[in-house]
Protein backbone atom coordinates (compact mmCIF):
# COMPACT_ATOMS: atom_id res chain seq x y z
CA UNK A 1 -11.50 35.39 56.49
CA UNK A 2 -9.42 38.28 55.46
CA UNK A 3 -11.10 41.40 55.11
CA UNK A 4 -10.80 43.82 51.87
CA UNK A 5 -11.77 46.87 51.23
CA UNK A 6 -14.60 48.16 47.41
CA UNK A 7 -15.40 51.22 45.63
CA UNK A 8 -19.51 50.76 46.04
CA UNK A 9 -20.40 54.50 44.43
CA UNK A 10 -18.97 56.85 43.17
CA UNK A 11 -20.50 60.89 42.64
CA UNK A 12 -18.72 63.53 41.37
CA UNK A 13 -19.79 67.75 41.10
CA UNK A 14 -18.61 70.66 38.76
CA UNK A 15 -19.78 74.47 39.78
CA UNK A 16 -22.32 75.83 37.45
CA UNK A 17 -20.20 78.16 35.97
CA UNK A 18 -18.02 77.12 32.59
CA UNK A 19 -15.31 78.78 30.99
CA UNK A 20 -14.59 77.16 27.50
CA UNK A 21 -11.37 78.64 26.43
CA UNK A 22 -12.69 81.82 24.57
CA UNK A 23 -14.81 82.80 27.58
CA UNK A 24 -10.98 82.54 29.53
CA UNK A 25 -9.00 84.20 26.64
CA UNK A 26 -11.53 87.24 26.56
CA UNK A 27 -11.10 87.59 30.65
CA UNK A 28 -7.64 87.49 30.23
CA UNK A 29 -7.32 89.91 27.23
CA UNK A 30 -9.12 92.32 29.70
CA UNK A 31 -6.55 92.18 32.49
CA UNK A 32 -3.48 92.73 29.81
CA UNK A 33 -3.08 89.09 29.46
CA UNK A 34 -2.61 87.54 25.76
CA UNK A 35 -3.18 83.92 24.56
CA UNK A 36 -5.23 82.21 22.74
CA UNK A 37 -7.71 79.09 22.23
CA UNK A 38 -5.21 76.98 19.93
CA UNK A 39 -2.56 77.73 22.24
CA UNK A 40 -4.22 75.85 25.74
CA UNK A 41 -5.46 73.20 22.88
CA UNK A 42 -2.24 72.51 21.77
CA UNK A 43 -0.12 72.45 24.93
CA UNK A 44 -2.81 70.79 27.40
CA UNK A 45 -5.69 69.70 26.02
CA UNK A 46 -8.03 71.70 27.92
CA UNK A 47 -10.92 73.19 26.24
CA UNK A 48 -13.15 74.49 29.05
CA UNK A 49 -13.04 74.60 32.77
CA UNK A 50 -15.30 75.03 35.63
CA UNK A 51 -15.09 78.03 38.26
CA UNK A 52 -16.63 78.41 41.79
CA UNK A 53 -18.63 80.98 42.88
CA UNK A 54 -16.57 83.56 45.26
CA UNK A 55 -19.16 82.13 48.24
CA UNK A 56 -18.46 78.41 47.27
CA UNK A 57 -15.89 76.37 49.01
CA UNK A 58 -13.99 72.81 48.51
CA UNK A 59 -16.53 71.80 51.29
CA UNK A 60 -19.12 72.53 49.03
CA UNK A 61 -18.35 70.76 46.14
CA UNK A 62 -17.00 67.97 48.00
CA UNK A 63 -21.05 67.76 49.90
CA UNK A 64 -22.86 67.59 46.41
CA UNK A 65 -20.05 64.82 45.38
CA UNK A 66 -20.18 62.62 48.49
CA UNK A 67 -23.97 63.07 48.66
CA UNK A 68 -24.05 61.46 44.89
CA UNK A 69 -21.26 58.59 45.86
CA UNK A 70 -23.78 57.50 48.96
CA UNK A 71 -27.01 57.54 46.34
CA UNK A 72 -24.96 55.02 44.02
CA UNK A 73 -23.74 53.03 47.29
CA UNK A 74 -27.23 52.78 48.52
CA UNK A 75 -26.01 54.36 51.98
CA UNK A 76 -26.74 56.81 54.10
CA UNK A 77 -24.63 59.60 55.65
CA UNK A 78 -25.39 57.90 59.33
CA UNK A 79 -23.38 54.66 57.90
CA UNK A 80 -20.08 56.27 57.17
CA UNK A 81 -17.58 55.77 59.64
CA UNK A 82 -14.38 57.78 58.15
CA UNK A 83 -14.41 60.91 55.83
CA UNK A 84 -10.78 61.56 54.43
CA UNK A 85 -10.59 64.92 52.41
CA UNK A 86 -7.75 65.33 49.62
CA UNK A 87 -7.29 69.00 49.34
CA UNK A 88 -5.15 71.96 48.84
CA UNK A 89 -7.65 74.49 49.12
CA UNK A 90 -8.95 73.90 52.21
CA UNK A 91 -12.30 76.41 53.64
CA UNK A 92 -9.77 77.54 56.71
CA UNK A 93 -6.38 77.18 57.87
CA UNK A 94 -8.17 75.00 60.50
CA UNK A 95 -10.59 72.88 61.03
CA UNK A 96 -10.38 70.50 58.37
CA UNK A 97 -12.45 70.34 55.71
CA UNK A 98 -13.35 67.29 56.48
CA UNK A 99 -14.74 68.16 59.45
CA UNK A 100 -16.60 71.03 57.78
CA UNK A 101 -18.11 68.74 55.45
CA UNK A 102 -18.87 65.71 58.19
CA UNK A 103 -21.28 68.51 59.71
CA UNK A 104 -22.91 69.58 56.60
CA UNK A 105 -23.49 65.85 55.94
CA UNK A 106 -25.45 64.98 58.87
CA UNK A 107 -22.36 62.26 59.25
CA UNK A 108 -21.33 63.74 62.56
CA UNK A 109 -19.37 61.68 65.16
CA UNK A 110 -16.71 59.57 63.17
CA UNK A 111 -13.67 60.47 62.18
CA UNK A 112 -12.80 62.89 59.73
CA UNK A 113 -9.59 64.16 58.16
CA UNK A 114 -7.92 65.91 55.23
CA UNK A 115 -4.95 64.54 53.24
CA UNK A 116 -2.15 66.95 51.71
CA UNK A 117 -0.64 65.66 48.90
CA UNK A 118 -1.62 67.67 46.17
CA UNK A 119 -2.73 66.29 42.79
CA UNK A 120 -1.81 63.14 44.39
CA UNK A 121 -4.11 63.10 47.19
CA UNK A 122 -7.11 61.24 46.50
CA UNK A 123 -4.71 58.45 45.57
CA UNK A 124 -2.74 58.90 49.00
CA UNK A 125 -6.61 59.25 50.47
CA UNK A 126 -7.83 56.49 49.11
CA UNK A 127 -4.95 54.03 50.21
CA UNK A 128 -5.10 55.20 53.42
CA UNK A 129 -8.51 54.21 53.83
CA UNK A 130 -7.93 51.20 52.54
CA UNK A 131 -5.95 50.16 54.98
CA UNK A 132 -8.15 51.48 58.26
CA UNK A 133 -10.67 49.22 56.67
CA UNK A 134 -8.64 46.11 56.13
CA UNK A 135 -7.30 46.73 59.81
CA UNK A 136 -10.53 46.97 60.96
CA UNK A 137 -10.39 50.83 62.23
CA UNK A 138 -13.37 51.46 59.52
CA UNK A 139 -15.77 49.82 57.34
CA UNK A 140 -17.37 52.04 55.41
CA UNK A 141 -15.46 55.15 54.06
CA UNK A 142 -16.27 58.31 52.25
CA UNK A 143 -13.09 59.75 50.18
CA UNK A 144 -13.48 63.06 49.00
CA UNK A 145 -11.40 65.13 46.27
CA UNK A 146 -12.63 68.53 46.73
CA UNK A 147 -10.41 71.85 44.80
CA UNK A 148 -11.19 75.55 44.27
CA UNK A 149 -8.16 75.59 42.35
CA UNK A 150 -9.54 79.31 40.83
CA UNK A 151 -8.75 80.77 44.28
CA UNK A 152 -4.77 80.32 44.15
CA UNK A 153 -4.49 80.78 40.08
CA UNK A 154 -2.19 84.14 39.21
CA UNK A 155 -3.82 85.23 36.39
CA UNK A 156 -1.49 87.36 35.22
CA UNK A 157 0.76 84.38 34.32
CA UNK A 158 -1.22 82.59 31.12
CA UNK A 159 1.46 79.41 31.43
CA UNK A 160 -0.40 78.79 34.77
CA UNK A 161 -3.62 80.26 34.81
CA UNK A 162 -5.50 78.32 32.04
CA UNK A 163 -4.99 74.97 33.72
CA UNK A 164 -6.66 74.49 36.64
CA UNK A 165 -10.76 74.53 37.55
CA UNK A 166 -12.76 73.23 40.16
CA UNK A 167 -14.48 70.49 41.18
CA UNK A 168 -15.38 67.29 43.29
CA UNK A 169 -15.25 63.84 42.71
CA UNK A 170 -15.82 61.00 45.92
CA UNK A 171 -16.19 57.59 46.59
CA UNK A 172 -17.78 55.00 48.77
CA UNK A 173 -15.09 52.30 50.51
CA UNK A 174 -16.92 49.38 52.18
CA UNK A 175 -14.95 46.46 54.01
CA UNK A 176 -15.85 43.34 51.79
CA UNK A 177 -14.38 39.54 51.95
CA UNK A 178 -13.94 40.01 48.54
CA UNK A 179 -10.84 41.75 46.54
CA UNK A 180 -11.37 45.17 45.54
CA UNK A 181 -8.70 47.36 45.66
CA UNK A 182 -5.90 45.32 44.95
CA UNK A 183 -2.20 46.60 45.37
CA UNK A 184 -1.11 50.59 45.82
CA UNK A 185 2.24 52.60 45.30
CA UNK A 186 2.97 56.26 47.33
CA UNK A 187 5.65 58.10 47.17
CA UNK A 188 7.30 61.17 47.37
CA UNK A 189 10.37 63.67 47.12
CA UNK A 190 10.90 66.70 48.73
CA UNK A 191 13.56 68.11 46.82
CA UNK A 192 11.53 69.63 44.19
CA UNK A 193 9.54 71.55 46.39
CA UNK A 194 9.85 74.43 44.59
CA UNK A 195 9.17 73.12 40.49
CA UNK A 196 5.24 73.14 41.86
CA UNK A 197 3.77 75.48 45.07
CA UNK A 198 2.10 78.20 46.60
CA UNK A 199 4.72 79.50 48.33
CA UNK A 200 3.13 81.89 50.65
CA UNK A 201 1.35 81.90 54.32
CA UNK A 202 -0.77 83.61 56.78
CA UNK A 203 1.20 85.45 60.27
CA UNK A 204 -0.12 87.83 62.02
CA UNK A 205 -3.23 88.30 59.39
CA UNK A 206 -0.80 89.32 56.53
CA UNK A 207 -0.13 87.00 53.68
CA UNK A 208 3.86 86.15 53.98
CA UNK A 209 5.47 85.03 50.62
CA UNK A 210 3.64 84.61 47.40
CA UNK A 211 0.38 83.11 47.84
CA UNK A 212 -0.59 82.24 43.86
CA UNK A 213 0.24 79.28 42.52
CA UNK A 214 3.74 78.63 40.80
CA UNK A 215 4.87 76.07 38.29
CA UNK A 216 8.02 75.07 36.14
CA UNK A 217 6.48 73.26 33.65
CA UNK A 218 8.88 71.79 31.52
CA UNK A 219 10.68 70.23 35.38
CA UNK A 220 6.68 69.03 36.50
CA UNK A 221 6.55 67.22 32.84
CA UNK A 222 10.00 65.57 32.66
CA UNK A 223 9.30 64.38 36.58
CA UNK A 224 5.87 63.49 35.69
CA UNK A 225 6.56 60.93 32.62
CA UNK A 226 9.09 59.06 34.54
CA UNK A 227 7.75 58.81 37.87
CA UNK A 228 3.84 57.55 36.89
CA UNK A 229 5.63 54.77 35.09
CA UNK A 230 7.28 53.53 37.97
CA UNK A 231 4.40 53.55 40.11
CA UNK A 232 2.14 52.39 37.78
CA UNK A 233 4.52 49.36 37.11
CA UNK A 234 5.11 49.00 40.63
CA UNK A 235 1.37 48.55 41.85
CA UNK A 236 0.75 46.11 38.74
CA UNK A 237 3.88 43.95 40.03
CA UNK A 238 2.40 44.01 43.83
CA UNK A 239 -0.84 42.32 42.46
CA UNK A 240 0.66 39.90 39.88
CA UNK A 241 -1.01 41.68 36.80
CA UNK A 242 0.74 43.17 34.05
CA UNK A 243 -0.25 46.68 31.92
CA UNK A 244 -2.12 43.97 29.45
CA UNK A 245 -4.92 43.43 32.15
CA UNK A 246 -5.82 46.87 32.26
CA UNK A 247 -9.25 47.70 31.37
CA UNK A 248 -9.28 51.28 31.87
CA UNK A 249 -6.22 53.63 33.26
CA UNK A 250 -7.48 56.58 34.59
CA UNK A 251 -4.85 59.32 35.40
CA UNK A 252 -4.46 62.54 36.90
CA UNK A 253 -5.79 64.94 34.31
CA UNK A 254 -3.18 67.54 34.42
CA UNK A 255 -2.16 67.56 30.72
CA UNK A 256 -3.48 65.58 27.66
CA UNK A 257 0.35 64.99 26.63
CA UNK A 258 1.61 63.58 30.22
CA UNK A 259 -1.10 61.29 30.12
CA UNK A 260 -0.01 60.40 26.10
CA UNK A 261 2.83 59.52 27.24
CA UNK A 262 2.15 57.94 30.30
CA UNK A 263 -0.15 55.53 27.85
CA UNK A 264 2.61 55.12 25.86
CA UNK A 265 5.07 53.77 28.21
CA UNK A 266 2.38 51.20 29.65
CA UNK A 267 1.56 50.34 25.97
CA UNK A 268 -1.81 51.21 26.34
CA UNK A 269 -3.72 52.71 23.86
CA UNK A 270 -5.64 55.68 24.30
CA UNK A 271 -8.96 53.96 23.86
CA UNK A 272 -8.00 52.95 27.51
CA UNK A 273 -7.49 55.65 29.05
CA UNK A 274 -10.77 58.32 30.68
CA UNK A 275 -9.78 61.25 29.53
CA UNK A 276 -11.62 64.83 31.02
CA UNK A 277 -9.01 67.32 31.20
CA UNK A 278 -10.70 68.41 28.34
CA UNK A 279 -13.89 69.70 29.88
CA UNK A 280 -12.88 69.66 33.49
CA UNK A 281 -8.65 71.29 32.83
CA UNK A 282 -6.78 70.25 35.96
CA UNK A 283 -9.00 70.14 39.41
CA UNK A 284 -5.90 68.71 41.12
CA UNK A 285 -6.71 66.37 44.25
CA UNK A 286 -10.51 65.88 42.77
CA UNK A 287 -9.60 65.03 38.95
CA UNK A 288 -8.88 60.89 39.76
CA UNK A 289 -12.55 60.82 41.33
CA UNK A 290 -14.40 63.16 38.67
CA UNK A 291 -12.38 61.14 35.81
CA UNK A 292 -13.48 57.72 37.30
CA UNK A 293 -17.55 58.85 37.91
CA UNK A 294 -17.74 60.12 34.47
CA UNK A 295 -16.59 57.16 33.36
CA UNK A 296 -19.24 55.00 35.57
CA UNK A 297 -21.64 57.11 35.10
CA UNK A 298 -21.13 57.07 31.01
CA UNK A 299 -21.50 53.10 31.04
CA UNK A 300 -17.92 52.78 30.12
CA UNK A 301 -16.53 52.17 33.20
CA UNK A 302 -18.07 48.63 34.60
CA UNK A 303 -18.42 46.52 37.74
CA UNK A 304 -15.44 43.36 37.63
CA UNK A 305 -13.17 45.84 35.45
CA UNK A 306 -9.30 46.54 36.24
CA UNK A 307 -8.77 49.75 36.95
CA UNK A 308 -5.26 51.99 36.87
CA UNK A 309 -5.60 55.00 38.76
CA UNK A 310 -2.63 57.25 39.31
CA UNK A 311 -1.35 60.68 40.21
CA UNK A 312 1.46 63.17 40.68
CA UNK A 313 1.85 66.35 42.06
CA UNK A 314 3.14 69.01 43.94
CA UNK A 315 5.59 67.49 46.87
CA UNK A 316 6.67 66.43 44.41
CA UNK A 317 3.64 63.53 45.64
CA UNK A 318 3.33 60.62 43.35
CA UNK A 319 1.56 57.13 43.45
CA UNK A 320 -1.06 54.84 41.76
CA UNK A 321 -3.77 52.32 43.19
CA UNK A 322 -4.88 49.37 41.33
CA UNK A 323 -8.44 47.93 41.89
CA UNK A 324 -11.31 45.96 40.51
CA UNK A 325 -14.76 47.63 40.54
């Protein structure tokens, strides 16, 4: 009998604290900084974001999420046999977060590791684990998103700063003899490195380079458009289905217009597609699974549905993974 590997629950988590845009526009007015409500609205989409506390880490928020995902399973912490972290804020340069967050789960003793990949990385997470589980080397998963985006945000720089929040969004893998995630596409290119990145480091207890975030916008939207077509096309052709099966796509939520025309490409209409960059802005490695648990948890998303999920990001990163819930 081959062995497969299903989403079982899913749990997401937003910090208390929201920032519609006029809350962020009157910050930002205070530090020198001009923009204005109509102008996030009309470039991104976003009309509020959420922001951690200074005490609160990606650990954190990625506890309160996994916590949720295992309620919706039915399973407890002492069942999960892998914990994969996607994030680029990590609590410490080392250990991982993961491992942070195994102890604060009362999970302790399997193994537990974070993925890099950016906005990308709960899609390379979660076809990782895929695979331990079909090989055997797991069987029941927890896959973690986790961001405190707010921490690496310059915001002196208003093209960048009113983008990103933070957030958690996880899900329970379980090995099953029935289909569940069905085909997935990574990939990645190192020569644009520098259209997307933090490009600064700790040595010697001084911060080396620039450590706020840094984006070319226009390059990281061009890229974008293209690539998540290709992947998207390239997963649906692994598993013999074609855009027209698609039940819901649910994309990266980095900007209302890439994921227009992402929908566009994939003839999709909107109607398809979970859309919460408007209330959540861009939480990077934790927007798939806090897109894809508001939409289970709003009855929208169902059980037996095909779902498109997808990402891209800094690397430049980019993949999708189809599956049936």
């Amino acid at each position: 009998m081959r062995r497969y590997s299903r989403i079982t629950g899913t749990g997401s988590y937003l910090p208390p604290r929201r920032l519609s845009n006029a809350d962020l526009v009157a910050e930002l007015a205070a530090k020198g900084v001009e923009t204005s409500d109509e102008w996030i609205v009309e470039r991104t989409g976003i009309r509020a974001r959420h922001f951690a506390a200074p005490e609160v880490c990606s650990s954190d928020l990625g506890l309160e999420a996994a916590r949720r995902a295992l309620q919706a399973a039915g399973a407890l912490a002492t069942d999960i046999d892998l914990i994969i972290v996607a994030t680029s804020t990590p609590d410490m340069v080392f250990p991982s977060t993961a491992c942070i967050l195994q102890n604060k789960l009362g999970a302790n003793g399997c193994a537990a590791f974070d993925v890099q990949a950016v906005c990308s990385g709960f899609i390379y997470a979660l076809t990782i684990a895929d695979a331990m589980i079909r090989t055997g080397a797991a069987s029941k998963a927890l896959v973690i998103g986790a961001e405190v985006f707010s921490r690496i945000l310059d915001f002196k720089d208003r093209t960048t700063c009113v983008l990103f929040g933070d957030g958690a969004g996880a899900v329970v893998l379980e090995a099953s003899d029935t289909p569940g995630i069905l085909a997935s596409d990574l990939h990645a290119d190192g020569k644009h490195v520098g259209i997307l990145c933090v490009p600064g480091h700790v040595s010697g207890g001084n911060v080396l380079g620039h450590p706020l975030l840094k984006m070319d916008g226009q390059a990281v939207f061009k890229l974008a458009v293209g690539v998540l077509d290709e992947a998207a096309r390239a997963t649906l052709a692994k598993a013999g289905k074609t855009a027209a099966d698609i039940d819901w796509l649910i994309p990266h939520q980095a900007n209302i217009r890439i994921m227009r025309s992402t929908a566009r490409k994939l003839k999709l209409s909107m109607d398809k597609v979970i859309v919460t960059v408007d209330q959540h802005g861009n939480t990077s490695a934790a927007s798939i699974p806090l897109a894809l648990d508001a939409g289970v948890r709003a009855g929208r998303v169902k059980p037996g549905q095909l779902l498109l999920l997808e990402g891209v990001g800094g690397g430049f990163t980019w993949g999708a993974v189809l599956l049936q819930l």
